[in-house]
C-alpha atoms as a PDB file:
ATOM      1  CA  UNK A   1    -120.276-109.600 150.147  1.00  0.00           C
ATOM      2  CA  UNK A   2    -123.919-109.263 148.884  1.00  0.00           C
ATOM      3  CA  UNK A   3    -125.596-106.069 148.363  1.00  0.00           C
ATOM      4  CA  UNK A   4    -128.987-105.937 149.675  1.00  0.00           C
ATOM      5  CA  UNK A   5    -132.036-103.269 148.690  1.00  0.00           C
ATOM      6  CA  UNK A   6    -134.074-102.368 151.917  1.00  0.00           C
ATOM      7  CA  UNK A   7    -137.476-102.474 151.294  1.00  0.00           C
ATOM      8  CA  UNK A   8    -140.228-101.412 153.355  1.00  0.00           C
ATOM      9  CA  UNK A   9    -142.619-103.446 154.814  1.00  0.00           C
ATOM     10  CA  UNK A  10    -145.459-101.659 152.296  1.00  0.00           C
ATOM     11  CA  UNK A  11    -142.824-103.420 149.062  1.00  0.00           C
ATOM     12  CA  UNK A  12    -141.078-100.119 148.192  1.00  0.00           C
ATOM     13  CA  UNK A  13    -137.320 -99.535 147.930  1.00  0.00           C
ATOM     14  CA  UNK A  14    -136.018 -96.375 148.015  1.00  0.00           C
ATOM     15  CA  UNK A  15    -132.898 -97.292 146.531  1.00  0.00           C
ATOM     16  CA  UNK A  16    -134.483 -99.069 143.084  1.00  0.00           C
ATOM     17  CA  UNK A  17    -137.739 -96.367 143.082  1.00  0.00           C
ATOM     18  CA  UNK A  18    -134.480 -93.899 142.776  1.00  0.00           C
ATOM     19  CA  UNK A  19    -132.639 -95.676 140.059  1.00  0.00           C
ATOM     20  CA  UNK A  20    -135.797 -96.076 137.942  1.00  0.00           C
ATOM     21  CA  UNK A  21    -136.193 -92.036 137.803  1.00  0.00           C
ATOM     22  CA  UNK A  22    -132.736 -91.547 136.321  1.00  0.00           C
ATOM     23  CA  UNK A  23    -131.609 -91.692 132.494  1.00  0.00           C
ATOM     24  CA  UNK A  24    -130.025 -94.946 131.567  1.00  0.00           C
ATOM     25  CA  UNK A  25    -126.298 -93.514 131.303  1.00  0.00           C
ATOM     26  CA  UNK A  26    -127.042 -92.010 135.157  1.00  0.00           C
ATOM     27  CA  UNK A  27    -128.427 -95.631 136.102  1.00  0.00           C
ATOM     28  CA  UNK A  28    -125.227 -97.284 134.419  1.00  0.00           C
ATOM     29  CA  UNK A  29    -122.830 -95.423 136.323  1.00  0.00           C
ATOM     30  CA  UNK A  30    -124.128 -95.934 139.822  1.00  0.00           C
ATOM     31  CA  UNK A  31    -125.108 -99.720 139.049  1.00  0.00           C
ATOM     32  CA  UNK A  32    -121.333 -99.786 138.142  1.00  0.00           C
ATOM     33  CA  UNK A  33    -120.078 -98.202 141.850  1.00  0.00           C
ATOM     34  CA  UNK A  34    -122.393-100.326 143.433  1.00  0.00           C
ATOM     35  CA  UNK A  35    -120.990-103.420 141.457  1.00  0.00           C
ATOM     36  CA  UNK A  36    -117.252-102.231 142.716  1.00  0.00           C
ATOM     37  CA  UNK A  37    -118.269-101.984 146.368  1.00  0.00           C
ATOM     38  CA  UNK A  38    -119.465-105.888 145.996  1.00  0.00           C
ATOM     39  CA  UNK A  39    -116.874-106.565 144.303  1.00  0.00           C
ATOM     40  CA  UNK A  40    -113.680-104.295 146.092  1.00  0.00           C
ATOM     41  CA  UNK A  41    -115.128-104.303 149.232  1.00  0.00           C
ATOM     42  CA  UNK A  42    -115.514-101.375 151.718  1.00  0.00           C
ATOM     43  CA  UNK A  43    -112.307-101.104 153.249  1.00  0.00           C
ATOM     44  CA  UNK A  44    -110.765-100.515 149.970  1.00  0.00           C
ATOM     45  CA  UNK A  45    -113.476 -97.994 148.795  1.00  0.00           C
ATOM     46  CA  UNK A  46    -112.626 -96.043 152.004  1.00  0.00           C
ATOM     47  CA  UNK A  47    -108.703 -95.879 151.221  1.00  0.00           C
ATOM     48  CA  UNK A  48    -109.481 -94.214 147.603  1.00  0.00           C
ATOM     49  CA  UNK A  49    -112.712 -92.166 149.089  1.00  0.00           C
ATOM     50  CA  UNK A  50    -115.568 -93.595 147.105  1.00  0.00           C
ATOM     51  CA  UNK A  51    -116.731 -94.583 150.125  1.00  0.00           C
ATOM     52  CA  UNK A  52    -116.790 -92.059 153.276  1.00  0.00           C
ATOM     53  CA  UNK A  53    -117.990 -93.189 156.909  1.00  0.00           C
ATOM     54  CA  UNK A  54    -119.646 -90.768 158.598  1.00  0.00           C
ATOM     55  CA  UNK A  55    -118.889 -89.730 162.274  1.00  0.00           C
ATOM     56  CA  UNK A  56    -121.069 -87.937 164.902  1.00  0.00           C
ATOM     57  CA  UNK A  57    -120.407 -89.195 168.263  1.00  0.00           C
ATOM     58  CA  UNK A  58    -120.657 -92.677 167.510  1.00  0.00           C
ATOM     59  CA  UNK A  59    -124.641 -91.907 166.583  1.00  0.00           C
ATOM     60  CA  UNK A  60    -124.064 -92.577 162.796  1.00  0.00           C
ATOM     61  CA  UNK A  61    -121.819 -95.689 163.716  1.00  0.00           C
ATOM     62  CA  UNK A  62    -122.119 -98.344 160.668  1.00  0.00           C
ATOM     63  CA  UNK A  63    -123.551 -95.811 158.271  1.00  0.00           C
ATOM     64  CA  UNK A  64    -121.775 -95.436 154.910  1.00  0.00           C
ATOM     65  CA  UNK A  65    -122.311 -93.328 151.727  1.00  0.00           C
ATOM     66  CA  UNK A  66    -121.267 -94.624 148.500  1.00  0.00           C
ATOM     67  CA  UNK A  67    -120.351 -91.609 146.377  1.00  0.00           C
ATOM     68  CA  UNK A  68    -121.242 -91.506 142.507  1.00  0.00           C
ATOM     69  CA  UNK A  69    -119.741 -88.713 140.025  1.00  0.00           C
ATOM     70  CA  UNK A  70    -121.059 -88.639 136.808  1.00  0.00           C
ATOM     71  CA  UNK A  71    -120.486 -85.808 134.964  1.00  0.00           C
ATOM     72  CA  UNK A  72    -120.311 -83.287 137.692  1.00  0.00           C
ATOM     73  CA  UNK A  73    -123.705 -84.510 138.753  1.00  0.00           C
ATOM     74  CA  UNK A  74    -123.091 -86.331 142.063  1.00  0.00           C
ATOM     75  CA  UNK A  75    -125.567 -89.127 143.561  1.00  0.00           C
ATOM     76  CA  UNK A  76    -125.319 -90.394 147.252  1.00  0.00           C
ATOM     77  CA  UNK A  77    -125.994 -94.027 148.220  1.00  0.00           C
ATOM     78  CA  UNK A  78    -126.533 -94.060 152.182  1.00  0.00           C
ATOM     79  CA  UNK A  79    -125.200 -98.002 153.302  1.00  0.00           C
ATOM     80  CA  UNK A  80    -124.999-100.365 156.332  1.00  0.00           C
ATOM     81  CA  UNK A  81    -123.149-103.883 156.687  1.00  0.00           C
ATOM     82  CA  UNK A  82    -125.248-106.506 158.442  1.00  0.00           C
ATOM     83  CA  UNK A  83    -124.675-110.245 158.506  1.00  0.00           C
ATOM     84  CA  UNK A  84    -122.132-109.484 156.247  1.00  0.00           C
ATOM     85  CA  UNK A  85    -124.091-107.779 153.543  1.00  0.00           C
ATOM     86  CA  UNK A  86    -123.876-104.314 152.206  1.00  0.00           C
ATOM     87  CA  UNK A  87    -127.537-103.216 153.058  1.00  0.00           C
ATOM     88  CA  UNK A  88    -128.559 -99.669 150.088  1.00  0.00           C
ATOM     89  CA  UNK A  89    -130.660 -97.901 152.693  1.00  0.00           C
ATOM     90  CA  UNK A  90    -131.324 -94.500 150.618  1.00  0.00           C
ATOM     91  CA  UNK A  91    -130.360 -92.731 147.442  1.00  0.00           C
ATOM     92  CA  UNK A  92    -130.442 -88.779 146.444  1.00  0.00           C
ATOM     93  CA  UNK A  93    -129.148 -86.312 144.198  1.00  0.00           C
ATOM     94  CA  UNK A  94    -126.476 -84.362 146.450  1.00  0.00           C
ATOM     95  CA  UNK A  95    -126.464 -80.157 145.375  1.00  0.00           C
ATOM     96  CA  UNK A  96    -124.377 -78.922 147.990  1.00  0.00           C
ATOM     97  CA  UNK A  97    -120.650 -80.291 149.573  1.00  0.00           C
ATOM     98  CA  UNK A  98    -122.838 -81.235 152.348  1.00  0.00           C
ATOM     99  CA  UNK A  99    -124.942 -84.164 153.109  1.00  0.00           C
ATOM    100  CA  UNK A 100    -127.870 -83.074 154.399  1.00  0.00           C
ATOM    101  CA  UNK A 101    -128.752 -83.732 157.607  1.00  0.00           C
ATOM    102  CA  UNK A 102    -132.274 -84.940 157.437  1.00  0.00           C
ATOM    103  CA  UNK A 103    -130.807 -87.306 154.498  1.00  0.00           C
ATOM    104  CA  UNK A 104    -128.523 -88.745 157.161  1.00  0.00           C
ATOM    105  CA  UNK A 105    -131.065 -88.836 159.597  1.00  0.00           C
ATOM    106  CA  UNK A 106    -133.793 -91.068 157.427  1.00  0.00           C
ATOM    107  CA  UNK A 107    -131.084 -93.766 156.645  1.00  0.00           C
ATOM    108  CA  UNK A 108    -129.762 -93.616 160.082  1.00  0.00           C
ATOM    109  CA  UNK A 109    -133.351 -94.284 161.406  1.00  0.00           C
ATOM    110  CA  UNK A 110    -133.707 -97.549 158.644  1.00  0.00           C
ATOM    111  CA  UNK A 111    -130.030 -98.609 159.527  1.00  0.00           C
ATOM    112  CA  UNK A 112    -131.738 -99.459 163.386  1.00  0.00           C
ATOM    113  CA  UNK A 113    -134.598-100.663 162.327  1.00  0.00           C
ATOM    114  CA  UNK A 114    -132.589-103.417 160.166  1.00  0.00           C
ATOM    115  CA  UNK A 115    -130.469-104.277 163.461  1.00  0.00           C
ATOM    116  CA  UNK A 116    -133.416-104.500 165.488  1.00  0.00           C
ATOM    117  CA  UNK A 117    -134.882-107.155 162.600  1.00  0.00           C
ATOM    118  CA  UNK A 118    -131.695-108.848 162.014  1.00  0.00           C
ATOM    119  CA  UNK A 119    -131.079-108.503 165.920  1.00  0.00           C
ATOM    120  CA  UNK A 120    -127.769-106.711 166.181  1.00  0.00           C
END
């Protein structure tokens, strides 16, 4: 599948304005786990936990975080699939063994927004 950099309707990404703040080695590492969910896929990212879903009463339904280790610094990638593309909503710095809830919130909020445009 493609990946896919949202991109607000003012020409920002969150996703690459994130990457561009980070040292190259940080940048190299996550542009590799993003290259391995294109090219693995999600299902398999799931089965070795790179990839967790996240649950909540079917309100988070469809909304993915790709998870990036590199050297005990760990990075978030918040994800959707639509029209069979993996859609990088939002990226952050993660300091705690919980995502935070606004975090999920904002990407939550952009993952309607691109089924209302792409009319799921």
């Amino acid at each position: 599948m493609e990946i896919e950099y949202y991109t607000r309707d003012r020409g920002d990404s969150p996703v690459s304005d994130f990457l561009c703040t980070l040292s190259g080695k940080h940048f190299k590492k996550i542009e590799k786990d993003i290259d391995r969910l294109k090219e693995y896929g999600l299902q398999l990212l799931l089965k070795t936990k790179d990839v967790k879903k996240f649950k909540g009463n079917n309100k988070y339904d469809g909304l993915y975080e790709l998870i990036t280790n590199y050297q005990g610094i760990y990075y978030r990638t918040m994800f959707t699939v639509i029209n069979d593309k993996y859609w990088l909503i939002s990226m952050f710095k993660k300091k705690s063994n919980k995502t935070p809830l606004n975090e999920i919130k904002k990407a939550n909020n952009i993952k309607e927004l691109l089924k209302q445009k792409y009319g799921i």
